[in-house]
Protein backbone atom coordinates (compact mmCIF):
# COMPACT_ATOMS: atom_id res chain seq x y z
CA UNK A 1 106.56 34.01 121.91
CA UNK A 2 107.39 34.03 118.21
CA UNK A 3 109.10 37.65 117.12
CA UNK A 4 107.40 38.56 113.85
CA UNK A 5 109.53 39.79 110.75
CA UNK A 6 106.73 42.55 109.44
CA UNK A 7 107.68 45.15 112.35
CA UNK A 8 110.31 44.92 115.06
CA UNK A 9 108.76 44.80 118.25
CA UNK A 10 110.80 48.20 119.88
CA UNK A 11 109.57 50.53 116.89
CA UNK A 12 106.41 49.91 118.10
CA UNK A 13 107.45 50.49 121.86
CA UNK A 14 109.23 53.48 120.86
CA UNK A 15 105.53 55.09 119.29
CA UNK A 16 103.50 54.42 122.61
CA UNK A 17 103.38 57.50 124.42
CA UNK A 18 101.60 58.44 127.72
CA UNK A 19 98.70 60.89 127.15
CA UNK A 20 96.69 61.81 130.05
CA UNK A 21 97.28 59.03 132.17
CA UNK A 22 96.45 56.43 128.89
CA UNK A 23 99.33 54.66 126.85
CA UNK A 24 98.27 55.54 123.21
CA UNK A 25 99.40 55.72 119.73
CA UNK A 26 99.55 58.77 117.49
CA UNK A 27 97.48 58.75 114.33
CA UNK A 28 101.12 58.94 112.16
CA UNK A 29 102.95 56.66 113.49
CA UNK A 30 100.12 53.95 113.23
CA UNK A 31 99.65 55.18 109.37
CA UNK A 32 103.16 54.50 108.99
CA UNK A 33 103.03 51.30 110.65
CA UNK A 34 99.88 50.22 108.55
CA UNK A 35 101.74 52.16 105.14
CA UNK A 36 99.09 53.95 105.13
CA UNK A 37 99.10 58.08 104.44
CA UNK A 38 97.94 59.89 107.72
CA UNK A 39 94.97 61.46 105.67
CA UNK A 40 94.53 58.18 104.94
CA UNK A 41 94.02 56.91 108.07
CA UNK A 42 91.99 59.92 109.37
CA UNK A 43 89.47 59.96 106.68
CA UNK A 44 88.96 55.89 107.55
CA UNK A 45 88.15 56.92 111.32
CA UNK A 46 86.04 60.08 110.50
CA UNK A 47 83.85 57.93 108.12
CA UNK A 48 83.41 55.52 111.03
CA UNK A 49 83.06 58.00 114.21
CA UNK A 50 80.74 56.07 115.71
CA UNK A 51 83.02 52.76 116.46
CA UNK A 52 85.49 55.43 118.67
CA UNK A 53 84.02 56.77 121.47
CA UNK A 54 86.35 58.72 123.64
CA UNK A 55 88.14 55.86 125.59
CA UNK A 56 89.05 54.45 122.12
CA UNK A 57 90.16 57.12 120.71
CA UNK A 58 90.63 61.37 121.50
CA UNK A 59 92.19 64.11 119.60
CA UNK A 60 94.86 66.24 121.32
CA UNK A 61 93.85 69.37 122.94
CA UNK A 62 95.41 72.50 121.50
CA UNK A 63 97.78 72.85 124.73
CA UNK A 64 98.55 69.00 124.33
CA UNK A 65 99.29 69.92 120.72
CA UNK A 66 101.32 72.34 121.29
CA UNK A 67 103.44 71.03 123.67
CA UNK A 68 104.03 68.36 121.45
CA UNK A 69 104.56 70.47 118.08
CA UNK A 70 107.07 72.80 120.35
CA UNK A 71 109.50 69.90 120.70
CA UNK A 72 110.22 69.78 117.12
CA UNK A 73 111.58 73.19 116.12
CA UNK A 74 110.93 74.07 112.62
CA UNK A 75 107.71 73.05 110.95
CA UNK A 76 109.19 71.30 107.84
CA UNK A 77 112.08 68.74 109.13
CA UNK A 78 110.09 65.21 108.28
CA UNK A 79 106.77 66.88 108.24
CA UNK A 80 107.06 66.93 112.55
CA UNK A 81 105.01 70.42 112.38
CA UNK A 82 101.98 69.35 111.76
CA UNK A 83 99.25 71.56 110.90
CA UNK A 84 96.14 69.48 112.98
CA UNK A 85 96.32 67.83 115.92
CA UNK A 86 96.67 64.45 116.06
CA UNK A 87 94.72 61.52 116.97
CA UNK A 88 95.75 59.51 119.95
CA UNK A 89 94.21 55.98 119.69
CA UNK A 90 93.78 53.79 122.97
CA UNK A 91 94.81 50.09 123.22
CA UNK A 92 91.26 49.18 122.35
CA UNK A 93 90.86 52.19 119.38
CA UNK A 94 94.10 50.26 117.83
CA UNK A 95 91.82 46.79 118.12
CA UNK A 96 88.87 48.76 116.26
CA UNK A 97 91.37 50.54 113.71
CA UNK A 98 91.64 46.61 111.91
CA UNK A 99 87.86 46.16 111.73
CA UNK A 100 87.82 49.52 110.07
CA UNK A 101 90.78 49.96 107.57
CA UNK A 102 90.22 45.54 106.70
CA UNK A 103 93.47 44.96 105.12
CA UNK A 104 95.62 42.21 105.91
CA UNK A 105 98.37 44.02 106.81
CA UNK A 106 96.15 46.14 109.23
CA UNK A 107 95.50 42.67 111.08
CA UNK A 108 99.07 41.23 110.86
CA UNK A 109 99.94 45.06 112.31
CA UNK A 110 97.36 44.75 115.01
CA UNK A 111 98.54 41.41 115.66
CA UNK A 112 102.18 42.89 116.45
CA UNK A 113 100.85 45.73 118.56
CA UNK A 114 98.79 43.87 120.93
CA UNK A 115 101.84 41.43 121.32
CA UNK A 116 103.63 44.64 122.36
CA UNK A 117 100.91 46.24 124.52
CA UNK A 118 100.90 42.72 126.02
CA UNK A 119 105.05 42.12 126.40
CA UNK A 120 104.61 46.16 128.72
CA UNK A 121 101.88 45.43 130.66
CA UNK A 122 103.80 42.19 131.88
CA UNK A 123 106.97 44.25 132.56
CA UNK A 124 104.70 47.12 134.25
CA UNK A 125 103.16 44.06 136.82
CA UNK A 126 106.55 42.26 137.09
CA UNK A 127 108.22 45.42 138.12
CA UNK A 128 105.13 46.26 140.98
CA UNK A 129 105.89 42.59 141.61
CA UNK A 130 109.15 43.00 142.69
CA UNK A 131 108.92 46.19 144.62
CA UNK A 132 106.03 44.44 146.84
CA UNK A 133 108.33 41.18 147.31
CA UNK A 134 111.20 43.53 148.27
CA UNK A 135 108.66 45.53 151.07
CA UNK A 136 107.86 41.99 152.27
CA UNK A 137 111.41 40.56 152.56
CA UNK A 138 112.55 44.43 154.18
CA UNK A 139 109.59 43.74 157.01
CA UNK A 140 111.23 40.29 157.54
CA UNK A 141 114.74 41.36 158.15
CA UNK A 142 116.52 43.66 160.75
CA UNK A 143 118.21 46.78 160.19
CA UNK A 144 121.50 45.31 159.08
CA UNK A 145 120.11 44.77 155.27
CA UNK A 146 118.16 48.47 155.26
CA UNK A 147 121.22 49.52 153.22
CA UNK A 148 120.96 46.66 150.83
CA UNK A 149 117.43 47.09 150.30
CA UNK A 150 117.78 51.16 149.83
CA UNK A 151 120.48 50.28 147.54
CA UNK A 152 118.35 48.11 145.50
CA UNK A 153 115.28 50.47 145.78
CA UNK A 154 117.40 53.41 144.45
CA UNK A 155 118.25 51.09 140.94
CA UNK A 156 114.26 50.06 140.40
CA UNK A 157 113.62 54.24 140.49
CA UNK A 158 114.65 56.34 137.43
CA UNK A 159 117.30 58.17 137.42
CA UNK A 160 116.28 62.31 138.26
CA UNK A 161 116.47 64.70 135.71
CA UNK A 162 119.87 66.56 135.88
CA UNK A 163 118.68 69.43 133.58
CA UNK A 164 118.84 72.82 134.06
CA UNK A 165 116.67 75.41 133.39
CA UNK A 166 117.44 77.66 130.44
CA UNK A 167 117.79 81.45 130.32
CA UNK A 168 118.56 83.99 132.88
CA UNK A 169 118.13 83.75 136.97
């Protein structure tokens, strides 16, 4: 697979987020990705409502907004506070934003955001893959490799979160 020039493949990895159990992509970051204003971008979807139905595209409930908006701190530091909440666009809201903004660079954008979508839902199956050849190989084998294969179970999880909780006990 060719790696295009116009965006670099982890910026675009870095601006899919998981929202209610669907990997989408914030109305700024695909404005910034299209260089396109935000306003921009919303008043191209609003004018076209009817081509995003709500497993294309949803707007962020005002505790999913403010979840969000409380991990930036002040309201002004690269315009992170924003005022509305934003729209999150599904994998096949991002395929209808090109019909509907019909630029070239919207397309050559698409283009590189499918390839992305694409490049995580292999590493998503490959990594399922895996854990069900390791399961089968486990049932094969006696106790003697349990440790190897707990080991090696252990490095496929994440790591836990080591934080600890702020303020007074």
């Amino acid at each position: 697979m060719k790696q295009s020039s116009l965006i670099p493949i982890e910026r675009i990895e870095r601006a899919i987020y998981l929202i209610r159990g669907e990997r989408v992509m914030l109305d700024r970051d695909l404005a910034a990705l299209y260089g396109l204003a935000t306003k921009a971008l919303k008043q191209a979807v609003r004018r076209n409502l009817d081509r995003f139905p709500d497993d294309f595209m949803f707007v962020l409930d005002t505790n999913e907004f403010r979840n969000w908006r409380s991990q930036f701190v002040t309201s002004k530091a690269d315009q992170k506070g924003l005022r509305y909440a934003p729209m999150a666009f599904t994998e096949h809201g991002i395929l209808m934003l090109s019909s509907v903004l019909k630029s070239e660079r919207a397309v050559q954008v698409n283009i590189e955001i499918m390839r992305a979508l694409v490049n995580l839902r292999r590493m998503l199956a490959s990594n399922v893959e895996l854990a069900g050849k390791l399961k089968e190989l486990e049932s094969k084998y006696d106790r003697q490799f349990k440790v190897v294969f707990d080991a090696i179970r252990r490095l496929m999880s994440p790591p836990p979160s080591a934080r600890k909780p702020i303020g007074f006990r």
